[in-house]
Protein backbone atom coordinates (compact mmCIF):
# COMPACT_ATOMS: atom_id res chain seq x y z
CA UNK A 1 12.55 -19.53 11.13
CA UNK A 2 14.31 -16.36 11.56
CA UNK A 3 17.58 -17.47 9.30
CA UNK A 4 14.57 -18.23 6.59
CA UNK A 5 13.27 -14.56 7.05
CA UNK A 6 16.82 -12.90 6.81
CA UNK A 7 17.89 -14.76 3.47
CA UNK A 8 14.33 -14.88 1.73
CA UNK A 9 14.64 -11.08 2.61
CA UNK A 10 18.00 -11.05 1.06
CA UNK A 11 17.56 -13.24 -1.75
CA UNK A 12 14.36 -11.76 -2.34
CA UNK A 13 16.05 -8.27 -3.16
CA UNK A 14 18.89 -9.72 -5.36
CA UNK A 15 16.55 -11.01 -7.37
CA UNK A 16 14.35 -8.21 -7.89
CA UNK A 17 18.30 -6.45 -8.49
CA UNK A 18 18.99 -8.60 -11.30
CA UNK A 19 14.81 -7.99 -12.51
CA UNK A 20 15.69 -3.96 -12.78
CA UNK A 21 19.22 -4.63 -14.21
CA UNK A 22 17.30 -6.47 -16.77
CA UNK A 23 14.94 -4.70 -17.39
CA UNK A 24 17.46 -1.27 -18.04
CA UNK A 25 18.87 -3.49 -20.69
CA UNK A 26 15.97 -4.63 -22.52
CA UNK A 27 13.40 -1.97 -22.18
CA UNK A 28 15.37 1.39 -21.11
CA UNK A 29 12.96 3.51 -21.67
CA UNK A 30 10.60 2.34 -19.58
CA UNK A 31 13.16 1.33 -16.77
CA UNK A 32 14.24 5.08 -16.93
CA UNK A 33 10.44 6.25 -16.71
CA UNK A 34 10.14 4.35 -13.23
CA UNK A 35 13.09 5.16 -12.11
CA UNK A 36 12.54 8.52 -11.60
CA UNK A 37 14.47 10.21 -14.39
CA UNK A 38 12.85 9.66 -17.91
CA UNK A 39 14.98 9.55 -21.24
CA UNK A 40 13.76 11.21 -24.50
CA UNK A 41 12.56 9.17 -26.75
CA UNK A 42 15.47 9.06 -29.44
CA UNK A 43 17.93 9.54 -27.03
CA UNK A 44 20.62 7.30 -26.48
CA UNK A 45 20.86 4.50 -24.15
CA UNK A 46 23.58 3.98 -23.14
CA UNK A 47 24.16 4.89 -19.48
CA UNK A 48 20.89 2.68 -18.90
CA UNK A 49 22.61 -0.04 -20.31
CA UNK A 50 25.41 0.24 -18.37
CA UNK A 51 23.05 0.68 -15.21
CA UNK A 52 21.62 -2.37 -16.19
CA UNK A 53 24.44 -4.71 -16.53
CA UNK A 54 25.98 -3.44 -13.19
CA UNK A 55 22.41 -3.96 -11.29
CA UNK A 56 22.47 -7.52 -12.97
CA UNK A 57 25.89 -7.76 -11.42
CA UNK A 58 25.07 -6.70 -8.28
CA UNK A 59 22.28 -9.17 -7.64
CA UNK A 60 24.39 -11.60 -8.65
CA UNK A 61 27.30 -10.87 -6.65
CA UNK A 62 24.55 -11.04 -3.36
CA UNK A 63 23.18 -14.29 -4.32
CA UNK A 64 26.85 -15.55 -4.74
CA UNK A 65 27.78 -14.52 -1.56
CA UNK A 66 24.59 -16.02 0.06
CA UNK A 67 25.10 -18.94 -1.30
CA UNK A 68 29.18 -19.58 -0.89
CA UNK A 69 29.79 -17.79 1.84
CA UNK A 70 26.90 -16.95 3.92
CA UNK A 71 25.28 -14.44 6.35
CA UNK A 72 27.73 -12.14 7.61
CA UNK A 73 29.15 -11.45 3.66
CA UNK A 74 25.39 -11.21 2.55
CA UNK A 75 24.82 -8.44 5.37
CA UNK A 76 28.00 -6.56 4.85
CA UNK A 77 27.39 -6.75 1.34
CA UNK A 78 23.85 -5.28 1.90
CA UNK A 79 25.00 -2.64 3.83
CA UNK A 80 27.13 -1.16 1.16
CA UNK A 81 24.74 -1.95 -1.43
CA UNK A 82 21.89 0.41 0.79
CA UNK A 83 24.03 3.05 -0.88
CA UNK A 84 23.07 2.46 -4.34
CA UNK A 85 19.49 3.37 -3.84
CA UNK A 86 20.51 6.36 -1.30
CA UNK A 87 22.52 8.02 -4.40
CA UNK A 88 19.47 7.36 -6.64
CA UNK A 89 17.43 9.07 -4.40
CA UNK A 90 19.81 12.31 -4.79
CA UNK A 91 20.19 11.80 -9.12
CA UNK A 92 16.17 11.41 -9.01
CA UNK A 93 15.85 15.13 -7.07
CA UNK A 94 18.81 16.73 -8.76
CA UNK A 95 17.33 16.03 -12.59
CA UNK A 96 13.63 16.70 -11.79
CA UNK A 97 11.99 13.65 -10.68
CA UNK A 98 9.49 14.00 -8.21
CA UNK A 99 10.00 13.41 -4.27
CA UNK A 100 7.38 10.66 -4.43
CA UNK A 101 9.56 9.01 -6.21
CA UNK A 102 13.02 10.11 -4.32
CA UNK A 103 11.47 8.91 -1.00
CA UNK A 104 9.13 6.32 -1.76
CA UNK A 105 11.48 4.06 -4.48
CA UNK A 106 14.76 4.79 -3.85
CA UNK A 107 14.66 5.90 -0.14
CA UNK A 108 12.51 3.43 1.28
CA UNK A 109 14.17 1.11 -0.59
CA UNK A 110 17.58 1.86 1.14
CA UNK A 111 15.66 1.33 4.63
CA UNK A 112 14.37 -2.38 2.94
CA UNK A 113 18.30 -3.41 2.18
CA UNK A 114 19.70 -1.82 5.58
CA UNK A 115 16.67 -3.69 7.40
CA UNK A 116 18.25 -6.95 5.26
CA UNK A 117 21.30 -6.40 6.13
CA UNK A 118 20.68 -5.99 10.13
CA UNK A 119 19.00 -9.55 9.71
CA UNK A 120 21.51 -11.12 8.37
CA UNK A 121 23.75 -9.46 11.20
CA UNK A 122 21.26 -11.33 13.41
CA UNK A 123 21.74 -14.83 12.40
């Protein structure tokens, strides 16, 4: 039971990865609006798109490691990854986004993946 925990944890937030990767690509705008930092309308795209296709890789990359080579990989992997959000948080309060947003997306979200990654540790 606590294997299926650590990995529907894990899998769980890959997924949702590759959703926001997806989502930067098709609707940046909006992506960049809940992210924390908004884009002018007119402006161009780009660096979302580029967020978006490495967030889709990401994901990926976890699942793939899940899947091929298993729980210690996924949980080192998840560990590094609880950077990602930790160096959102910063660009979010260093180009005017709010703290809500800081803390509760992209900080609390780094305390999600490190929690994933010390269950993976576990099993």
């Amino acid at each position: 039971m606590f294997s299926v925990i650590a990995y529907g944890l894990a899998v769980a937030l890959d997924l949702f990865i590759v959703f926001i990767g997806v989502r930067f690509v098709l609707a940046p705008h909006t992506a960049a609006a809940g992210y924390g930092v908004p884009v002018r309308s007119g402006a161009d795209t780009a660096y979302q798109a580029v967020k978006g296709v490495r967030d889709v890789s990401l994901g990926v990359m976890g699942l793939l490691l899940l899947a091929f080579v298993g729980a210690e990989a996924g949980a080192w992997f998840m560990l590094a990854a609880a950077l990602i959000p930790l160096g959102d948080m910063v660009i979010v309060l260093r180009h005017g986004g709010t703290r809500a947003v800081a803390f509760g997306v992209h900080f609390a979200t780094a305390v999600i993946v490190l929690i994933s990654a010390v269950l993976l540790f576990l099993v």
